[in-house]
C-alpha atoms as a PDB file:
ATOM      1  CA  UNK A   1     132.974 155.436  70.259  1.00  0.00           C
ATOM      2  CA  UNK A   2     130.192 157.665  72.114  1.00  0.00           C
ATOM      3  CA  UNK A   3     127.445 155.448  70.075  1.00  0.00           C
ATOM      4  CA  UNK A   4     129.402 151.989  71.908  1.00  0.00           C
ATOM      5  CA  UNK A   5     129.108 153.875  75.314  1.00  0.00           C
ATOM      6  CA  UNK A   6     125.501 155.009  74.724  1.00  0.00           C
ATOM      7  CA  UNK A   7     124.793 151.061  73.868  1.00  0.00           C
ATOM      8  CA  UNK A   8     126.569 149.473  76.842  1.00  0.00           C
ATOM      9  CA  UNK A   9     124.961 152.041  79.333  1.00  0.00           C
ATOM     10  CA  UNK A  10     121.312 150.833  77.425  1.00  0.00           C
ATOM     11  CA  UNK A  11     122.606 147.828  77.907  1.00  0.00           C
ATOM     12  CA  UNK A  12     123.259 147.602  81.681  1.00  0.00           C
ATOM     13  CA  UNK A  13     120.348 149.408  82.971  1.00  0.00           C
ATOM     14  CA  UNK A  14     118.047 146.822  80.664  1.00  0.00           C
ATOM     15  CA  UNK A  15     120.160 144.356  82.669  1.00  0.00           C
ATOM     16  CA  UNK A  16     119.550 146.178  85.805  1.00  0.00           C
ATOM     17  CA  UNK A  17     116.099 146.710  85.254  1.00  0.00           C
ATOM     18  CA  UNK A  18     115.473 142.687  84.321  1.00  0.00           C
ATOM     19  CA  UNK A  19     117.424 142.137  87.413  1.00  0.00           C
ATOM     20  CA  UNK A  20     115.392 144.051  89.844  1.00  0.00           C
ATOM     21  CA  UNK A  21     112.273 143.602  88.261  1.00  0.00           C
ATOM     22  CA  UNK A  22     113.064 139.346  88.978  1.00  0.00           C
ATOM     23  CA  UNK A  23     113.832 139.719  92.501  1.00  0.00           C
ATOM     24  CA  UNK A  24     111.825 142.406  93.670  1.00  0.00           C
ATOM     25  CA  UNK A  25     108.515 142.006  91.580  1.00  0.00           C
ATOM     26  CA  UNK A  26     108.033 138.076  91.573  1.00  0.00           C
ATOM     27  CA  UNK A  27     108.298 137.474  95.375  1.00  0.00           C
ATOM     28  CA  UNK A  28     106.574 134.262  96.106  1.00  0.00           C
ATOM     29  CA  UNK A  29     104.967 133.102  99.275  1.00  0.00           C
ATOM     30  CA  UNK A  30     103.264 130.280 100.805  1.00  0.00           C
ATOM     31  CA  UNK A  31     101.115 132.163 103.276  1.00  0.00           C
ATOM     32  CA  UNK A  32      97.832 133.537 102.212  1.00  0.00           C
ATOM     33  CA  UNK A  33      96.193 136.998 102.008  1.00  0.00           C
ATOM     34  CA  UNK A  34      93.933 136.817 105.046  1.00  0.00           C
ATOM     35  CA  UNK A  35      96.322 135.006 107.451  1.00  0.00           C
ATOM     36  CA  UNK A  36      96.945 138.137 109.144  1.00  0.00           C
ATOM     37  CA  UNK A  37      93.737 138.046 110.408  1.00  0.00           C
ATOM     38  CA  UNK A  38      93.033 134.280 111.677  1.00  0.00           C
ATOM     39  CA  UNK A  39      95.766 132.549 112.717  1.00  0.00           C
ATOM     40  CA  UNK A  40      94.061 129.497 114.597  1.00  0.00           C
ATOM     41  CA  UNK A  41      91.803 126.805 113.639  1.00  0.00           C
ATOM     42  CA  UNK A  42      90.178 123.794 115.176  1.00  0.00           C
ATOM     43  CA  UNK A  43      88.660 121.055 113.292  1.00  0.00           C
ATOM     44  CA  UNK A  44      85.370 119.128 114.910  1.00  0.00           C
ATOM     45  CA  UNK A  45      85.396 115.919 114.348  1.00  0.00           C
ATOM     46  CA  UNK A  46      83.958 115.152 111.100  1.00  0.00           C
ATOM     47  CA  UNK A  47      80.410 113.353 111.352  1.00  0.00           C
ATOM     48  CA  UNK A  48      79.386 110.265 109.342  1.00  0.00           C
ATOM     49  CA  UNK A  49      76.119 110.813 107.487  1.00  0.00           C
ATOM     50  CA  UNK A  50      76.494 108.408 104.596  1.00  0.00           C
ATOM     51  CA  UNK A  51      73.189 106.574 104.591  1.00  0.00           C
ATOM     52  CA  UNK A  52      73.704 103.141 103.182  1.00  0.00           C
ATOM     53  CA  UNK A  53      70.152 101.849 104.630  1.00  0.00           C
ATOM     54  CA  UNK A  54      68.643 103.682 101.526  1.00  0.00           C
ATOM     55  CA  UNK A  55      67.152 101.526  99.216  1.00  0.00           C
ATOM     56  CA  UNK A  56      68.959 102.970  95.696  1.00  0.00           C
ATOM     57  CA  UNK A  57      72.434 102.558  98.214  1.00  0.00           C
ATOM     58  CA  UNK A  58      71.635  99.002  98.659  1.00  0.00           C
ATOM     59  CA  UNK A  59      70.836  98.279  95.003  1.00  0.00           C
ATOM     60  CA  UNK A  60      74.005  99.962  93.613  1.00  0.00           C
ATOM     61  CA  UNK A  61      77.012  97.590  93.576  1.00  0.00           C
ATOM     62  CA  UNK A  62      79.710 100.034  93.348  1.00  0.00           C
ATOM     63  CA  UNK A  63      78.549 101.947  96.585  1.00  0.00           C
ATOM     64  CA  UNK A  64      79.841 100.211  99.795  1.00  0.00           C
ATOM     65  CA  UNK A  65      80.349 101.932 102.976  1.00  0.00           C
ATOM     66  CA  UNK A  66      83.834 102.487 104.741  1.00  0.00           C
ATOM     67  CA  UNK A  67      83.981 101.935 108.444  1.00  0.00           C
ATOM     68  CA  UNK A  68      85.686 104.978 110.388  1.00  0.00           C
ATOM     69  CA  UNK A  69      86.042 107.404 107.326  1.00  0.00           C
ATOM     70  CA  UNK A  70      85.230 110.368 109.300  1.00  0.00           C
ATOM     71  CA  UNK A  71      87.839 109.402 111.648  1.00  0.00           C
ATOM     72  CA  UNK A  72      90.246 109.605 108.444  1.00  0.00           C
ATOM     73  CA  UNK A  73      89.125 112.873 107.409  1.00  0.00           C
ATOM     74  CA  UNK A  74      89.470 114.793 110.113  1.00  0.00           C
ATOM     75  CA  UNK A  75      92.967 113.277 110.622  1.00  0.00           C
ATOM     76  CA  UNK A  76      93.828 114.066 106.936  1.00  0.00           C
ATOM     77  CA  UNK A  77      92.581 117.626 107.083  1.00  0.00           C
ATOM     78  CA  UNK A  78      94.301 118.430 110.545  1.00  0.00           C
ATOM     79  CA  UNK A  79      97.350 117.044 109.014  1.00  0.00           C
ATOM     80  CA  UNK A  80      97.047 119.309 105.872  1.00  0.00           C
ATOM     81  CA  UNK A  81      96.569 122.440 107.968  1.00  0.00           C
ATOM     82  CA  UNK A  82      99.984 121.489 109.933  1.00  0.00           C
ATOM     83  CA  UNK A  83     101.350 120.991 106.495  1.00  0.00           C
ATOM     84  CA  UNK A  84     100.222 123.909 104.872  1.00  0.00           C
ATOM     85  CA  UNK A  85     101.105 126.155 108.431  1.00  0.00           C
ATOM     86  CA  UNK A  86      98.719 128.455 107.348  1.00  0.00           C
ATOM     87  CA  UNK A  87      96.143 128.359 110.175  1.00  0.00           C
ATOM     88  CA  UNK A  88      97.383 126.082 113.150  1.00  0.00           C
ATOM     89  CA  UNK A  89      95.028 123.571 114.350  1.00  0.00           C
ATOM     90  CA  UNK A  90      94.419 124.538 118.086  1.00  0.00           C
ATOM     91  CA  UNK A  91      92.339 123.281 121.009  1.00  0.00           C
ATOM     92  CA  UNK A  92      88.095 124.464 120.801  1.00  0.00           C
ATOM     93  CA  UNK A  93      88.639 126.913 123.170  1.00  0.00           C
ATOM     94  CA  UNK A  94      92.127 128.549 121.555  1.00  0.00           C
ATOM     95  CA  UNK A  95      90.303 128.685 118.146  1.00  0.00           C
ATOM     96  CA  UNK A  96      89.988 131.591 116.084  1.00  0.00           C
ATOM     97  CA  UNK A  97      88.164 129.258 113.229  1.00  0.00           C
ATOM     98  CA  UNK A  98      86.305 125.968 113.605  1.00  0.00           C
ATOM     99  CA  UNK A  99      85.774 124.155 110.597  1.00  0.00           C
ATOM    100  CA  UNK A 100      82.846 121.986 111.174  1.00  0.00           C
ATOM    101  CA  UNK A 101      81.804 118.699 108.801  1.00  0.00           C
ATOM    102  CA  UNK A 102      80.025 116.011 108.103  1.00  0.00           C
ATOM    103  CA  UNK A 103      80.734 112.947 105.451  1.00  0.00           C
ATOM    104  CA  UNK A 104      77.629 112.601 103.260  1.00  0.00           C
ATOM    105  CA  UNK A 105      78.963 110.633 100.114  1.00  0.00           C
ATOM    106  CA  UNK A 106      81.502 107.972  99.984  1.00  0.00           C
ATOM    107  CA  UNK A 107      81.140 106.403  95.844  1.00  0.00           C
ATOM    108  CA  UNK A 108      82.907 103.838  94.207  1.00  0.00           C
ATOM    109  CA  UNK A 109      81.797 104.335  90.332  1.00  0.00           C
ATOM    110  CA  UNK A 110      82.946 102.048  87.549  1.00  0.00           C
ATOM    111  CA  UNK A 111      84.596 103.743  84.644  1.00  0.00           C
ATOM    112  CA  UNK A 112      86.135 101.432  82.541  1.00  0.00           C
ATOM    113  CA  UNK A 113      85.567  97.220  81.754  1.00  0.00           C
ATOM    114  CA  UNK A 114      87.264  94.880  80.739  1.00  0.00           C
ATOM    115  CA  UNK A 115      86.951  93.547  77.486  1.00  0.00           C
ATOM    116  CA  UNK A 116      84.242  91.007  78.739  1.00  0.00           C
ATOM    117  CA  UNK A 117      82.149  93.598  79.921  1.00  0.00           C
ATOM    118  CA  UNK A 118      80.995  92.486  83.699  1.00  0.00           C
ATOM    119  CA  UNK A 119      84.925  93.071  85.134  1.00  0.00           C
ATOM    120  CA  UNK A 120      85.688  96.602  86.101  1.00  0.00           C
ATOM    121  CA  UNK A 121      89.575  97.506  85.147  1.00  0.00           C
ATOM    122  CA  UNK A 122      89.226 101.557  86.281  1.00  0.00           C
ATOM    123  CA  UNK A 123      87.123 103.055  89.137  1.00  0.00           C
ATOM    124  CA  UNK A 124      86.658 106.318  90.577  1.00  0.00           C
ATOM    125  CA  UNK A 125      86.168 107.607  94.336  1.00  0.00           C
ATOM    126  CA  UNK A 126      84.378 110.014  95.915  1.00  0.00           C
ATOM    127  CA  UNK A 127      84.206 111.097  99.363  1.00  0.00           C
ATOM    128  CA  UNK A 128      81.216 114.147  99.504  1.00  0.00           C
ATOM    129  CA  UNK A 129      81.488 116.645 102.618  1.00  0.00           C
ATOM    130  CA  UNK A 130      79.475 119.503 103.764  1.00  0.00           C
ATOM    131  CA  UNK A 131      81.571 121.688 106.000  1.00  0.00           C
ATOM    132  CA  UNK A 132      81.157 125.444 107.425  1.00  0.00           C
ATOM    133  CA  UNK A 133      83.787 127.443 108.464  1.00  0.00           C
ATOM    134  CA  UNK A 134      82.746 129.454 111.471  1.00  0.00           C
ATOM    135  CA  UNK A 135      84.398 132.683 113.171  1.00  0.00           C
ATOM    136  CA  UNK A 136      84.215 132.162 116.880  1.00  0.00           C
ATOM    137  CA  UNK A 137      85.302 135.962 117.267  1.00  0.00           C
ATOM    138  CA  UNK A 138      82.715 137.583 115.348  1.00  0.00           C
ATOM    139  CA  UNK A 139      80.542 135.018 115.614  1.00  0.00           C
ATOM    140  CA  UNK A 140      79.742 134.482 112.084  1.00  0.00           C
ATOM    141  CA  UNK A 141      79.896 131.545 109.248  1.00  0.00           C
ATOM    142  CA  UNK A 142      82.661 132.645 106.706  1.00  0.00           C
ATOM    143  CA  UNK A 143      81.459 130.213 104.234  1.00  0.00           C
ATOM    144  CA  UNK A 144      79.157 127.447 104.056  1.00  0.00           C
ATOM    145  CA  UNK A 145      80.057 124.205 101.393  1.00  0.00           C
ATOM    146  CA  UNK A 146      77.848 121.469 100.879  1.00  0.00           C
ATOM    147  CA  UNK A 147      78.459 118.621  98.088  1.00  0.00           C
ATOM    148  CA  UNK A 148      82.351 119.731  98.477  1.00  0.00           C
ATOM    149  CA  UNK A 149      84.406 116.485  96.766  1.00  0.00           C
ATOM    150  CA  UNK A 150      87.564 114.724  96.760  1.00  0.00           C
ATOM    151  CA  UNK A 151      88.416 111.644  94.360  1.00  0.00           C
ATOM    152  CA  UNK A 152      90.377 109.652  92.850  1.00  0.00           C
ATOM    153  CA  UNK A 153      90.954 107.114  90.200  1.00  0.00           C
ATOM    154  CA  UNK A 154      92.426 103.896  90.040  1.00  0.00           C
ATOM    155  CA  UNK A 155      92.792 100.584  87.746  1.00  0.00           C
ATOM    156  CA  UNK A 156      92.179  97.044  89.295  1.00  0.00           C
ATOM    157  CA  UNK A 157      94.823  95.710  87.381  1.00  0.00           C
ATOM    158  CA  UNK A 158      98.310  96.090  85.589  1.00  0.00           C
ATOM    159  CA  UNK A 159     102.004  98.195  86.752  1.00  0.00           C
ATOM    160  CA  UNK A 160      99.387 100.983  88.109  1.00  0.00           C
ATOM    161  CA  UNK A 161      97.075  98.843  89.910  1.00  0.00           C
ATOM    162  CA  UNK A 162      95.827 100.129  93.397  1.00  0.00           C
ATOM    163  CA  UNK A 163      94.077  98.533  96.260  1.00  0.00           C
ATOM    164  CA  UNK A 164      90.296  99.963  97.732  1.00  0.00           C
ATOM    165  CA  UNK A 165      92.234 101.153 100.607  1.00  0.00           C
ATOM    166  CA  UNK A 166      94.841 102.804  98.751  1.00  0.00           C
ATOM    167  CA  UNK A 167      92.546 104.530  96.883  1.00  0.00           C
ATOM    168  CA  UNK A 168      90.167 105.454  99.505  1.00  0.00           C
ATOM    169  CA  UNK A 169      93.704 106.764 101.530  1.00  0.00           C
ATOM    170  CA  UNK A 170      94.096 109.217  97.799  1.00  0.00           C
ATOM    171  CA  UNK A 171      90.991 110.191  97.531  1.00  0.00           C
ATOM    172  CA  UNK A 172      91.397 111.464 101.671  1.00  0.00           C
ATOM    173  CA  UNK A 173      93.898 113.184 101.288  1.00  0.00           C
ATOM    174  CA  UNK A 174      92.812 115.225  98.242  1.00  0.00           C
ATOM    175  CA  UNK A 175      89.857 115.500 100.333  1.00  0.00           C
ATOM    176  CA  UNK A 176      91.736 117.256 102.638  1.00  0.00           C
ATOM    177  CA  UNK A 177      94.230 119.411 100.380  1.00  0.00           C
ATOM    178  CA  UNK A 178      90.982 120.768  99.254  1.00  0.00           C
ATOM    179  CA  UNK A 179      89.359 121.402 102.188  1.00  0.00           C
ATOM    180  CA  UNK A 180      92.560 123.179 103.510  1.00  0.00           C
ATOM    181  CA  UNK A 181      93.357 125.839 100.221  1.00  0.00           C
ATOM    182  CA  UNK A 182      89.050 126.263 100.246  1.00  0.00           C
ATOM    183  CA  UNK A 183      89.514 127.752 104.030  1.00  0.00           C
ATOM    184  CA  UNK A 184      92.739 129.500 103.175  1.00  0.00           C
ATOM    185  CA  UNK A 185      91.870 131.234  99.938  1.00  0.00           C
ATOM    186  CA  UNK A 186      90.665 134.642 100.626  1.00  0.00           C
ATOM    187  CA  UNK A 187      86.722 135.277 100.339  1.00  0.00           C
END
């Protein structure tokens, strides 16, 4: 009998013990680390720098260049911070952060043909950024990216098939889901 009572009291404080442990120790949040600290952001305009007057632009096929893609980003990414609510995108002069970019890359690589050889079935694209994330405060750069991707891939053909635009629209947004958890991880 006491060995039954010694085994149900084990028992329950295992159970108790499981029980806090799960609701006290594995708290989850969406907010980050450093939020305390900035709580504001405003995102210049991104720049277009892609220079498709280059010679090796002009000669490669797959590179073409996409009218008002900056314009895209910089929607994409201030929509991703107002998802995200970590850092609220603000007016210039209400901004604890400005996040400051410039397009530099926009590819559309081949990656897999047809069985003919000369018709592309799969591409990839890439939008390249370099950015800087500024504090206006302390009037420093928190970090400094250059080369800083977003992609996608896509097949020209079948139940998965997706259009340029479509495509360019993914590869934006991952762009910008990026660019958002790269200024809200801690440094």
């Amino acid at each position: 009998m006491l060995k039954r009572k010694n085994n149900l009291r084990i028992s329950f404080f295992i159970l108790l013990s499981v029980t806090l442990t799960t609701i006290y120790g594995c708290g989850y949040s969406t907010h980050s680390a450093f939020v305390s600290q900035y709580r504001t952001i405003y995102v210049e305009p991104f720049v277009n720098n892609v220079d498709f007057t280059h010679e090796k632009y002009i000669a490669n096929k797959y590179r073409t260049y996409k009218p008002l893609l900056e314009t895209d980003v910089t929607r994409a990414v201030v929509d991703r911070y107002l998802f995200d609510g970590n850092l609220k995108p603000v007016l210039k002069e209400n901004a604890r952060l400005i996040l400051k970019g410039e397009v530099t890359q926009f590819r559309r690589d081949a990656l897999r043909y047809e069985s003919d050889n000369e018709t592309v079935s799969e591409y990839r694209v890439n939008i390249v950024v370099n950015m800087s994330l500024r504090d206006v405060q302390e009037d420093k750069i928190l970090w400094k990216e250059n080369g800083f991707t977003g992609d996608t891939t896509y097949f020209t053909s079948g139940s998965t098939a997706k259009s340029d635009d479509q495509a360019t629209q993914d590869a934006i947004t991952d762009l910008a889901r990026r660019i958002v958890e790269r200024s809200v991880e801690a440094w």
